[in-house]
N, C-alpha and C. Protein backbone atom coordinates (compact mmCIF):
# COMPACT_ATOMS: atom_id res chain seq x y z
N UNK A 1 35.47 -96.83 123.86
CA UNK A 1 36.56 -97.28 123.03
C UNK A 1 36.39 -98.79 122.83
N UNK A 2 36.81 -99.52 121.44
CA UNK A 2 36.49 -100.51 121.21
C UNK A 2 37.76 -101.03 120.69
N UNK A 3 38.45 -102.31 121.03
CA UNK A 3 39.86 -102.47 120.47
C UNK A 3 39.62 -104.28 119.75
N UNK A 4 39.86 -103.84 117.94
CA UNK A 4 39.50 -105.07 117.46
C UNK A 4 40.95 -105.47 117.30
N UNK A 5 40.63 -107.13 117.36
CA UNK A 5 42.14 -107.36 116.34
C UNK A 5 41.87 -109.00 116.28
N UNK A 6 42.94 -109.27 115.42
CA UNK A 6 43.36 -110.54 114.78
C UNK A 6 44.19 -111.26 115.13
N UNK A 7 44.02 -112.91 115.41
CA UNK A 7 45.43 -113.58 115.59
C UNK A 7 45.97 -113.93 114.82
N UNK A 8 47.65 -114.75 114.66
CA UNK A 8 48.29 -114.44 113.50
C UNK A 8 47.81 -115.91 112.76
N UNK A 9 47.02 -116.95 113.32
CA UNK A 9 46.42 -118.43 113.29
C UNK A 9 45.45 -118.03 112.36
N UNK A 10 44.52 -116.72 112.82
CA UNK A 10 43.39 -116.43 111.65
C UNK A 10 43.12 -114.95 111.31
N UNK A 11 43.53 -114.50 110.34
CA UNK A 11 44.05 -113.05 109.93
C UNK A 11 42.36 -112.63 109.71
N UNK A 12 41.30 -113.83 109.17
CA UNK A 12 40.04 -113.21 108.29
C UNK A 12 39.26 -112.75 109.29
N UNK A 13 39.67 -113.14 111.08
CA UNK A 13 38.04 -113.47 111.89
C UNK A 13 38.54 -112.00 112.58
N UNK A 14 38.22 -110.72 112.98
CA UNK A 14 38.17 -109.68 113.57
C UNK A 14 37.05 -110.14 114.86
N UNK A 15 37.86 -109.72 115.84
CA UNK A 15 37.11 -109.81 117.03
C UNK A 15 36.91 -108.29 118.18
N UNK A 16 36.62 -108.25 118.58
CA UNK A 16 36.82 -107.43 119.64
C UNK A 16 37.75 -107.90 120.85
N UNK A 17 38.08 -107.47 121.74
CA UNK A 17 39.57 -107.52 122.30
C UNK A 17 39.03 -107.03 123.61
N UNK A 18 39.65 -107.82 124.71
CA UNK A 18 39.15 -107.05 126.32
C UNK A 18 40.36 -106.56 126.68
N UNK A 19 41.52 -106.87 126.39
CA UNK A 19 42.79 -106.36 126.43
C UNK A 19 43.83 -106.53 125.18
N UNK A 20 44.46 -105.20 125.22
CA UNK A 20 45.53 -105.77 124.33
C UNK A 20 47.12 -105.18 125.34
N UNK A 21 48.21 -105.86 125.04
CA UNK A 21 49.73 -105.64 125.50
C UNK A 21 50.61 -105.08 124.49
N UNK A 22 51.54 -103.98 124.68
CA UNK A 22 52.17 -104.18 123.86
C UNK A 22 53.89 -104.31 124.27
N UNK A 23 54.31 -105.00 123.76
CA UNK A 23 55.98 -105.17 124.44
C UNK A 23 56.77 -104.91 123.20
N UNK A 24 57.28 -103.54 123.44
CA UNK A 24 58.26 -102.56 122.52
C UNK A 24 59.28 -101.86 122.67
N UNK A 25 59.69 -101.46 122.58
CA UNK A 25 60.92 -100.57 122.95
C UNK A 25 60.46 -99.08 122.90
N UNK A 26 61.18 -98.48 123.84
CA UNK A 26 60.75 -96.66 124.53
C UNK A 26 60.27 -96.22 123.11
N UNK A 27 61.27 -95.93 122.22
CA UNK A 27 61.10 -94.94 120.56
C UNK A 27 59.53 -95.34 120.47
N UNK A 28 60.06 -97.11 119.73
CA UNK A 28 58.61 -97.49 119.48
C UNK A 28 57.04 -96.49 120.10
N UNK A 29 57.27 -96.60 121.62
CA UNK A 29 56.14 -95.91 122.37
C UNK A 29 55.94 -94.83 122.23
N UNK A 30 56.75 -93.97 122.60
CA UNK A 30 56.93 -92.37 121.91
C UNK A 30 55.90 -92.25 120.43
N UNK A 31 56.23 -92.99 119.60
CA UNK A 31 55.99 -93.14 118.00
C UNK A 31 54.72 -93.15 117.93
N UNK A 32 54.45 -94.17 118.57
CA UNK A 32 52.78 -94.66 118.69
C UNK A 32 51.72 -93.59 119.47
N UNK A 33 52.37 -92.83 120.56
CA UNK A 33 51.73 -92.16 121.31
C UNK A 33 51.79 -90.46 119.84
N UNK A 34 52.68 -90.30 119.47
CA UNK A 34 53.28 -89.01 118.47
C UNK A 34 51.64 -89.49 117.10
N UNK A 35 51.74 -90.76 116.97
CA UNK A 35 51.21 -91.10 116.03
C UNK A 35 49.23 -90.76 116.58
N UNK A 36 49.10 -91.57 117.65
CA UNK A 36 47.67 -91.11 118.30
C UNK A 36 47.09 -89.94 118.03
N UNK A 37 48.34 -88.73 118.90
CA UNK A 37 48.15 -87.01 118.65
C UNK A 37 47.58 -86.82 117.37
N UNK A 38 48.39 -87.26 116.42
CA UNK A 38 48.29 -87.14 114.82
C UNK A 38 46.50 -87.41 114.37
N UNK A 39 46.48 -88.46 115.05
CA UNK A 39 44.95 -88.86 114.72
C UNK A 39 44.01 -88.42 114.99
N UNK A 40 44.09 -87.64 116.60
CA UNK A 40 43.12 -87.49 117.25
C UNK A 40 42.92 -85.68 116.18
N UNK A 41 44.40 -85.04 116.38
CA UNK A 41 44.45 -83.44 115.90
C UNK A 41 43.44 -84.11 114.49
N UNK A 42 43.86 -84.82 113.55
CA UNK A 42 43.48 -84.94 112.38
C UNK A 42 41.42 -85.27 112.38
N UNK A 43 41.19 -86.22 112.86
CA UNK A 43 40.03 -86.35 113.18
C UNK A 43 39.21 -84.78 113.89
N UNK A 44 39.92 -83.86 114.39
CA UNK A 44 39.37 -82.78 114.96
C UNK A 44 39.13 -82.03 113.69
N UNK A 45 40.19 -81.81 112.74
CA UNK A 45 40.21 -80.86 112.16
C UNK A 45 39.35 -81.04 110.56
N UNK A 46 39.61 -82.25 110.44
CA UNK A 46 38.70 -82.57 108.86
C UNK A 46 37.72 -83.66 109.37
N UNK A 47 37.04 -84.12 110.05
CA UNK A 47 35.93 -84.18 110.83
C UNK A 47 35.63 -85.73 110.08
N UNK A 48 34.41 -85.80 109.50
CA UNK A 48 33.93 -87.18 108.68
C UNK A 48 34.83 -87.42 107.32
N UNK A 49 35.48 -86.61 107.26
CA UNK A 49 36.09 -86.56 105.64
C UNK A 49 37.87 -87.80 105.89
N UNK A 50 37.90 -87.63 107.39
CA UNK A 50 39.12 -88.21 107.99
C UNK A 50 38.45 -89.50 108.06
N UNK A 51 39.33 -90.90 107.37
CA UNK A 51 38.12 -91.69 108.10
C UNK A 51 39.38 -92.83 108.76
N UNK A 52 40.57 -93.48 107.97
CA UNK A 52 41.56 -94.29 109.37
C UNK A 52 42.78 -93.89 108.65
N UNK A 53 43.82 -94.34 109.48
CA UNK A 53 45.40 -93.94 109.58
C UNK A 53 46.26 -95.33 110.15
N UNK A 54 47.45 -95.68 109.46
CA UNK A 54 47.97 -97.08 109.59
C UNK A 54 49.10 -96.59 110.39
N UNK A 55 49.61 -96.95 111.55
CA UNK A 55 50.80 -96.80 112.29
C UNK A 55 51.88 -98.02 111.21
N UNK A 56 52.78 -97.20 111.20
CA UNK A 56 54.00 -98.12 110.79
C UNK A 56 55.13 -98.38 111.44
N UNK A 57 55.52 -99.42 111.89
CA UNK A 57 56.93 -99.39 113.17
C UNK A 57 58.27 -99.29 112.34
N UNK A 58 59.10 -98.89 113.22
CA UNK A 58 60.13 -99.46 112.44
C UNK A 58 60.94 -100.92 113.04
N UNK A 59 59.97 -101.68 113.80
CA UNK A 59 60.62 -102.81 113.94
C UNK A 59 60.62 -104.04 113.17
N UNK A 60 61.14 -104.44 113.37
CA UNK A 60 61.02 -105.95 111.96
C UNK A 60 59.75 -106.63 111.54
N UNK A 61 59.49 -106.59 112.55
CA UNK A 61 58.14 -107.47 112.65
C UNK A 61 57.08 -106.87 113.70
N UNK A 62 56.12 -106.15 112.96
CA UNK A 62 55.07 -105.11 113.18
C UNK A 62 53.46 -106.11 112.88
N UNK A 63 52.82 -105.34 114.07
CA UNK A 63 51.81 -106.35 113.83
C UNK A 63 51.00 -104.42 113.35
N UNK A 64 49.87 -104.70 112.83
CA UNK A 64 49.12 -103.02 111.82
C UNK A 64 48.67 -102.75 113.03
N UNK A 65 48.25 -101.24 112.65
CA UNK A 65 47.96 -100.58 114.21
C UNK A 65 47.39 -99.64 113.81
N UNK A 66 46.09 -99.90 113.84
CA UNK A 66 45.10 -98.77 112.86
C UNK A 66 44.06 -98.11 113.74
N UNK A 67 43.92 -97.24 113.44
CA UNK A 67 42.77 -95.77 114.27
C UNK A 67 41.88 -95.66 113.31
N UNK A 68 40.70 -95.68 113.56
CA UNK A 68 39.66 -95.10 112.36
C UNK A 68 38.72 -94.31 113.54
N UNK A 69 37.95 -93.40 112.59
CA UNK A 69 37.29 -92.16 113.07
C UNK A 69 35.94 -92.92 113.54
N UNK A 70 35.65 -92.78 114.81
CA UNK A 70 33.97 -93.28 115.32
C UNK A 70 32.91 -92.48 114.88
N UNK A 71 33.30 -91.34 113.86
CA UNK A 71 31.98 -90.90 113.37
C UNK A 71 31.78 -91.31 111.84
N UNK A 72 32.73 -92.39 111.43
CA UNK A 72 32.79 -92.77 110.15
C UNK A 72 31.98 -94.21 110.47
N UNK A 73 32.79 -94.92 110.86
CA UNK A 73 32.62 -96.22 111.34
C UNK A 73 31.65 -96.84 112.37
N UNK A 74 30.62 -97.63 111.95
CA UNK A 74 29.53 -97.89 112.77
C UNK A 74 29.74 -99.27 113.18
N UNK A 75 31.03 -99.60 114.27
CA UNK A 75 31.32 -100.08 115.22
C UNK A 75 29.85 -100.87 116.67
């Protein structure tokens, strides 16, 4: 597993990540974990044709929270 992301100082530079945190509220977590399932079932079932999926919060201020398929993406 490989976890990229961006700070909010420089949106263009994608890095790779040795940790990430997230501080949310229970729903939020539930959502995100409901949302994973979604990805992982989806990636099982339509295979290379699946390639990413955008989590959307419903909190005010959402940082993107994206899954893409490792047999699409040459990571």
């Amino acid at each position: 597993m490989k976890i990229y992301g961006r700070t909010l100082k420089n949106d263009s530079e994608l890095e790779i990540l040795s940790e990430a945190t997230l501080v949310t509220e229970t729903s939020t977590l539930r959502d995100l974990a409901s949302f994973l399932y979604r990805c992982a079932d989806a990636i099982e079932e339509q295979g290379e044709s699946w390639e990413h999926e955008h989590f959307e919060s419903n909190e005010a201020i959402s940082p993107h929270f994206v899954v893409y398929n490792p047999n699409v993406v040459n990571t």
